[in-house]
Protein backbone atom coordinates (compact mmCIF):
# COMPACT_ATOMS: atom_id res chain seq x y z
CA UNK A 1 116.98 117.95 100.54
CA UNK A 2 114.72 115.50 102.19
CA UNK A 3 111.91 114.65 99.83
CA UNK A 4 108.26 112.56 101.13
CA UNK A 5 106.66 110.78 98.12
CA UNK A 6 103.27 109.83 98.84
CA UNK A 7 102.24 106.83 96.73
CA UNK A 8 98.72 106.34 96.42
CA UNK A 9 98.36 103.22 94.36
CA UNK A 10 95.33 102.44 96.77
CA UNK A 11 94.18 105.56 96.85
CA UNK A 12 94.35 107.85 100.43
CA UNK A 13 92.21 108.94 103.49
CA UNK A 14 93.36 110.76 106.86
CA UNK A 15 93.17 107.50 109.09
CA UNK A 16 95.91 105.90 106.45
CA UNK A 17 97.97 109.41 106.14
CA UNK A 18 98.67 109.12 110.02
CA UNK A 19 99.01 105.50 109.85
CA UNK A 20 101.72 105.61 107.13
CA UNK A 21 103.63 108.26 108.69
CA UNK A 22 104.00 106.69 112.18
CA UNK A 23 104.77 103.21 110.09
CA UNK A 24 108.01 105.28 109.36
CA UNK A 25 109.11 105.02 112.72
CA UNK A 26 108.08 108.09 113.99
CA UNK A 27 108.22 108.59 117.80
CA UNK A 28 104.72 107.23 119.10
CA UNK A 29 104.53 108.22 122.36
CA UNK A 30 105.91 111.39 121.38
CA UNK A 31 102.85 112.09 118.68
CA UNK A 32 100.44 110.78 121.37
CA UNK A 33 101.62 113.41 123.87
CA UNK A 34 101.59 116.00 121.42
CA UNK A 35 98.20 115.33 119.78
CA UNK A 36 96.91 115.28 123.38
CA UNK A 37 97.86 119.08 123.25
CA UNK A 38 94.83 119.38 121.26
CA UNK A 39 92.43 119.48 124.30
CA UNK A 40 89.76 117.15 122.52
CA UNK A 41 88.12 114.45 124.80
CA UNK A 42 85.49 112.20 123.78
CA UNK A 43 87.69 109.25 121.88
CA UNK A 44 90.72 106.57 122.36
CA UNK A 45 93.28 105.53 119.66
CA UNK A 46 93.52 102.07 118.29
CA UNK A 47 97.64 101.73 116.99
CA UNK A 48 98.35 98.92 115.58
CA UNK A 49 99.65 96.19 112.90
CA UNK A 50 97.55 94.16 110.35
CA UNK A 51 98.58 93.25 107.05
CA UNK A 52 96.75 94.00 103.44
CA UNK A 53 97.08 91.02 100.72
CA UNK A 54 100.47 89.57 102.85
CA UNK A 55 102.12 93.60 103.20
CA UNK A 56 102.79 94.33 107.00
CA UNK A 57 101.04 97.96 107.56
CA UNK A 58 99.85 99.66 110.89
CA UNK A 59 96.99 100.97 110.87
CA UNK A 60 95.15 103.96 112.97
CA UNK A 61 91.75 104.20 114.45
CA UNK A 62 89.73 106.70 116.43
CA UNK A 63 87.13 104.95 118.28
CA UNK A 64 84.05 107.43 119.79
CA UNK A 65 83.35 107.15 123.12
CA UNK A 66 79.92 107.60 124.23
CA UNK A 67 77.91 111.19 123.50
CA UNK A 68 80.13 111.41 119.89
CA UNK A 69 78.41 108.47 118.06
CA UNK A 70 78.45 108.37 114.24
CA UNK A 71 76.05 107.30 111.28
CA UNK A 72 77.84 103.71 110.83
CA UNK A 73 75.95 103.37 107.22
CA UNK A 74 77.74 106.27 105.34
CA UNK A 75 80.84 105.04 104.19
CA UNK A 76 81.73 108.81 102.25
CA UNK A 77 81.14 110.83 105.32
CA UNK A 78 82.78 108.76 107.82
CA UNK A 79 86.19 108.26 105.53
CA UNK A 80 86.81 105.16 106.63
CA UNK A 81 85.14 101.57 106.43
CA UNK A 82 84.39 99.65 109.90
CA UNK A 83 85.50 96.56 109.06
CA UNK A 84 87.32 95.38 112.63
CA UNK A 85 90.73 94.12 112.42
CA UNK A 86 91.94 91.67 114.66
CA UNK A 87 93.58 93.41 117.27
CA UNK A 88 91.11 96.63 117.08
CA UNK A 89 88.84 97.42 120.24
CA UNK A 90 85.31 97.56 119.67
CA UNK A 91 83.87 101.13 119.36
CA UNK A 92 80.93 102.42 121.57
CA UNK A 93 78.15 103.81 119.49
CA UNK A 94 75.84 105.50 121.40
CA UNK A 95 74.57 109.29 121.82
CA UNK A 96 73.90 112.07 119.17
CA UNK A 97 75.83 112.93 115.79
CA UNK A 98 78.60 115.66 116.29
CA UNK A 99 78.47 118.53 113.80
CA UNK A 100 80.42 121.57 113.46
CA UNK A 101 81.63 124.34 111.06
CA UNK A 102 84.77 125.17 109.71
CA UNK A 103 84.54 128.69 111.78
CA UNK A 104 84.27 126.14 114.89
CA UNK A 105 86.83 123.82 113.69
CA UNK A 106 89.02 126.80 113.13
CA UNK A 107 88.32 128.20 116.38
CA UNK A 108 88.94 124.47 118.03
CA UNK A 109 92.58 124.34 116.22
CA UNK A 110 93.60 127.87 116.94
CA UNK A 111 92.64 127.68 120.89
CA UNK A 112 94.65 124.74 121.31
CA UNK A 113 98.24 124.07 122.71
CA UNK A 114 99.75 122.98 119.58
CA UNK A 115 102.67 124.30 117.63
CA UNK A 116 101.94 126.77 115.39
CA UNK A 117 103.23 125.47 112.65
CA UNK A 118 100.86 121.93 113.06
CA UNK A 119 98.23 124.68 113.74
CA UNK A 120 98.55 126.32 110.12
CA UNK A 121 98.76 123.08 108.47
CA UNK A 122 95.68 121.49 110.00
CA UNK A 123 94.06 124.81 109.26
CA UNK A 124 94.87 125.21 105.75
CA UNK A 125 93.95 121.63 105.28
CA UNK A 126 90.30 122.31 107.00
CA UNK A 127 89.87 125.39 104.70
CA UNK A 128 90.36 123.60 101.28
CA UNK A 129 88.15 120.76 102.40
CA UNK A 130 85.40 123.49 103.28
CA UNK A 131 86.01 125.42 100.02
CA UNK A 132 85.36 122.28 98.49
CA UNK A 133 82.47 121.33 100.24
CA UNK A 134 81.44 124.62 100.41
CA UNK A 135 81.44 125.47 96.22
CA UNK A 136 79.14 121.82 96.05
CA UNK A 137 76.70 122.89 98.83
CA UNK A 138 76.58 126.90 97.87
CA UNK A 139 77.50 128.09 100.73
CA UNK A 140 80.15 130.37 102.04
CA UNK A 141 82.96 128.01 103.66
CA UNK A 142 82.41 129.30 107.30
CA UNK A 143 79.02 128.14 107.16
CA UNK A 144 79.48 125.02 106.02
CA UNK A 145 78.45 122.19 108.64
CA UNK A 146 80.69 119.30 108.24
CA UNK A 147 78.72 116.44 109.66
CA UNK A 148 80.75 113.58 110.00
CA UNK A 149 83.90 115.48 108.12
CA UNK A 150 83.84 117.67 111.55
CA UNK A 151 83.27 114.82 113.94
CA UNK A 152 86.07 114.14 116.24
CA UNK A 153 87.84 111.75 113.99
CA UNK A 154 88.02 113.59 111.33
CA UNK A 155 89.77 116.29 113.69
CA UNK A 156 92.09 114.20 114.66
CA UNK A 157 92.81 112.50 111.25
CA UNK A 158 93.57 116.11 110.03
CA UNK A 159 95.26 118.03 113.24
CA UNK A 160 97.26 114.34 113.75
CA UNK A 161 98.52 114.38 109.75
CA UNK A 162 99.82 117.90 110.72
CA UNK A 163 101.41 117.05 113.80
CA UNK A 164 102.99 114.15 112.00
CA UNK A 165 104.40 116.33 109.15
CA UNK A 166 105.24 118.62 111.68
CA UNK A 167 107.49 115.93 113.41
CA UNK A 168 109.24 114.18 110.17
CA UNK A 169 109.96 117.93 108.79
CA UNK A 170 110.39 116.92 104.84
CA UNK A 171 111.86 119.89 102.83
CA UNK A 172 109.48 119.25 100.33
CA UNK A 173 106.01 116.54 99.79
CA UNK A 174 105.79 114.85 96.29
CA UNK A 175 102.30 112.60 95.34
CA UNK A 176 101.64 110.07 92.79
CA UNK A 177 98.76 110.38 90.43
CA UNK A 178 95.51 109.60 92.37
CA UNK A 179 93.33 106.23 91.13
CA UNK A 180 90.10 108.09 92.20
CA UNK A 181 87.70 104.62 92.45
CA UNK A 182 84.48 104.42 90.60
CA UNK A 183 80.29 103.54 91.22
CA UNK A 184 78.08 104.98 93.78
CA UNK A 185 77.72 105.05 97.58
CA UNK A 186 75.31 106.26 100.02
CA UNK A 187 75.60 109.80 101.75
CA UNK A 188 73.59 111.88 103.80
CA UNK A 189 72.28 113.50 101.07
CA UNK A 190 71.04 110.12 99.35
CA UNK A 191 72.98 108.04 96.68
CA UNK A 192 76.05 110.44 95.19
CA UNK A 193 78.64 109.10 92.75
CA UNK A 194 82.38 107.68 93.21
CA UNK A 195 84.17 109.96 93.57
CA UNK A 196 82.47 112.15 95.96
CA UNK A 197 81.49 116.01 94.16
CA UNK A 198 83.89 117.51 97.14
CA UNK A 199 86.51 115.05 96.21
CA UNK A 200 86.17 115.66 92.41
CA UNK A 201 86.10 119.74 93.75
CA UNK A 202 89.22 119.44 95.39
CA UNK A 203 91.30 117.35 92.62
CA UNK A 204 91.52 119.74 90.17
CA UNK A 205 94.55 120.14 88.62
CA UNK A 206 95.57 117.03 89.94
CA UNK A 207 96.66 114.22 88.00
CA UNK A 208 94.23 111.47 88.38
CA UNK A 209 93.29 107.76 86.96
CA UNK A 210 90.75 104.66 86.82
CA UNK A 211 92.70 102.22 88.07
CA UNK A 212 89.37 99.72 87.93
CA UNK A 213 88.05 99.64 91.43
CA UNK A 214 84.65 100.76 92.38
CA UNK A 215 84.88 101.61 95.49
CA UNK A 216 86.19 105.49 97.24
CA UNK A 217 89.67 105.01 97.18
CA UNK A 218 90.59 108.67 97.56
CA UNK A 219 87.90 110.24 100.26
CA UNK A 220 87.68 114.25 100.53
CA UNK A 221 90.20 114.30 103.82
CA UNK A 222 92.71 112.36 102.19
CA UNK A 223 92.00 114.80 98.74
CA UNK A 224 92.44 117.91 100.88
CA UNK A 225 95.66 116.75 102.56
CA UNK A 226 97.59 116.30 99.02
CA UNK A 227 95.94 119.40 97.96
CA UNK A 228 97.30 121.00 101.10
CA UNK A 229 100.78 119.36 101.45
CA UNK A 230 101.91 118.35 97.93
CA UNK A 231 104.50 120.90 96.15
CA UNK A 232 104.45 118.67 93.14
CA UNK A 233 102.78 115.22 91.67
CA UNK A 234 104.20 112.54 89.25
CA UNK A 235 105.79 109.44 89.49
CA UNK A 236 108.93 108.24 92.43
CA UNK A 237 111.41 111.20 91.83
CA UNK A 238 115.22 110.44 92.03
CA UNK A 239 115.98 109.80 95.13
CA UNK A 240 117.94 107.80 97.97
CA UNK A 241 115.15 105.90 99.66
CA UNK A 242 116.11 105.75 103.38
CA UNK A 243 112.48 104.56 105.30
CA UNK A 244 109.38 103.45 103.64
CA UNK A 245 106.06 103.21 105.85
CA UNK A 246 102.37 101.47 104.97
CA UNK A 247 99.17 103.13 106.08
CA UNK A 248 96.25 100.25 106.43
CA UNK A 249 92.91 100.92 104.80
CA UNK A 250 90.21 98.89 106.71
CA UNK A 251 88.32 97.12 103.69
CA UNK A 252 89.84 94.28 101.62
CA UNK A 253 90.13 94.91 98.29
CA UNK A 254 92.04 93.27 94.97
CA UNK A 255 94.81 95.61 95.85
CA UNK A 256 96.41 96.17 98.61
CA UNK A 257 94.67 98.75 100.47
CA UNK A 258 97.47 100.63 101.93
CA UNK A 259 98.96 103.73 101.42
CA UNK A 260 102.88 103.54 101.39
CA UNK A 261 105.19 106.90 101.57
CA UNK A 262 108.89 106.96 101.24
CA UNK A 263 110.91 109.23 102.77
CA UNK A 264 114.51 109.90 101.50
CA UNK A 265 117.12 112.41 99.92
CA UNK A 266 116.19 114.08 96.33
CA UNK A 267 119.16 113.90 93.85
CA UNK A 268 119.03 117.44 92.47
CA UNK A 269 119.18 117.37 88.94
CA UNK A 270 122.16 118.72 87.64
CA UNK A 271 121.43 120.72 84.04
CA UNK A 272 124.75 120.75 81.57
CA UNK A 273 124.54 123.09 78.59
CA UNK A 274 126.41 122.15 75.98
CA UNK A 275 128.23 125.00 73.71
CA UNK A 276 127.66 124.47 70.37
């Protein structure tokens, strides 16, 4: 049985789920032409390699092209940071802020090309996040407006973790304990606390920890996606290990901000009763 252990000692977010996953070795152009199946325009990838405190990770980034600009000061609502990396292109910030529903979303997903299978996935994954959101916000989870959670790279964070599940086929998904981060940052909605109420919303029953840093290490996409895709959490199961892939964060922490997943065989426990 092939087994997927997530290990979140940094904490995770869509752009580093994607990132991770490809880091396995997972066809490129091949995800490329299938995400294009999606029928969303308005962006280019950034696919590359950096490295996080001397650990070689790639890293994934949707840069907006003009007419799908972003509010560049909210670091909960965009998911990721914008520190640039080295080899990253510079994004184009200009027109208005893209918004949408999950009944939009939904309808987006559904209307596209993709398999059905990625379909469902990136679905199920939109639906928690606007339960979630949804339950903070009182409001019933069609209704809820995303913001920047439905703005095109959060789309393709989600629909491209689906499509890269989709293409590694693990029998089952394992996750570590989450280190959910600490202190405050600035929303749309004003000052909120670390971690975010959706992200708190969507962790329950979840093991979690402090691991010290004050800063969002586990954002609401990346809480949705274990939520989603996760059969079971705890530490590195027995296993084979056969690849092992690092997912780039974009800030520089005391840690290294990646997210790693293994990918391997599970040793099936064998039970042996003894007769007394």
């Amino acid at each position: 049985m092939k087994v997927l252990y997530f290990d979140c000692f940094a904490g995770i977010s869509g752009d580093m789920t994607i990132a991770a996953l490809l880091d396995l070795g997972l066809d490129k152009d091949e995800f490329l032409r299938k995400l294009g199946l999606l029928n969303l325009d308005g962006y280019i990838l950034d696919i590359g390699k950096t490295s996080k405190n001397g650990i070689s990770a790639t890293y994934f980034k949707v840069n907006l092209l003009h007419g799908n600009d972003r509010n560049d000061t909210d670091e909960h609502e965009h998911h990721i940071d914008h520190e640039h990396h080295e080899n990253e292109h510079h994004k184009h910030h200009q027109g208005e802020h893209v918004h949408r529903n999950f009944a939009q979303i939904k309808e987006l997903i559904e209307n596209s090309e993709l398999e059905a299978d990625v379909k469902d996935m990136a679905v199920r994954i939109f639906e928690n996040l606007a339960q979630a959101e949804g339950k903070i916000h009182g409001k019933p989870p069609q209704e809820v407006h995303f913001h920047e959670v439905g703005a095109i790279d959060s789309i393709v964070d989600i629909v491209g973790t689906a499509l890269a599940i989709n293409m590694l086929k693990p029998d089952i998904i394992w996750c570590s304990p989450l280190p959910i981060g600490g202190g405050m940052t600035h929303s749309m909605h004003g000052v909120i606390p670390v971690p975010a109420p959706a992200t708190v919303e969507l962790l329950k029953g979840i093991p979690v920890y402090d691991n010290g840093v004050k800063k969002e290490l586990v954002t609401p996409t990346g809480a949705a996606i274990v939520k989603t895709l996760a059969e079971k959490f705890g530490s590195l199961p027995a296993m084979t290990m056969e690849k092992i892939g690092y997912g780039a964060g974009t800030r520089d922490m005391e840690i290294p901000n990646v997210l790693r997943v293994i990918y391997g065989e599970l040793q099936e426990e064998k039970k042996k009763r003894r007769c007394d």
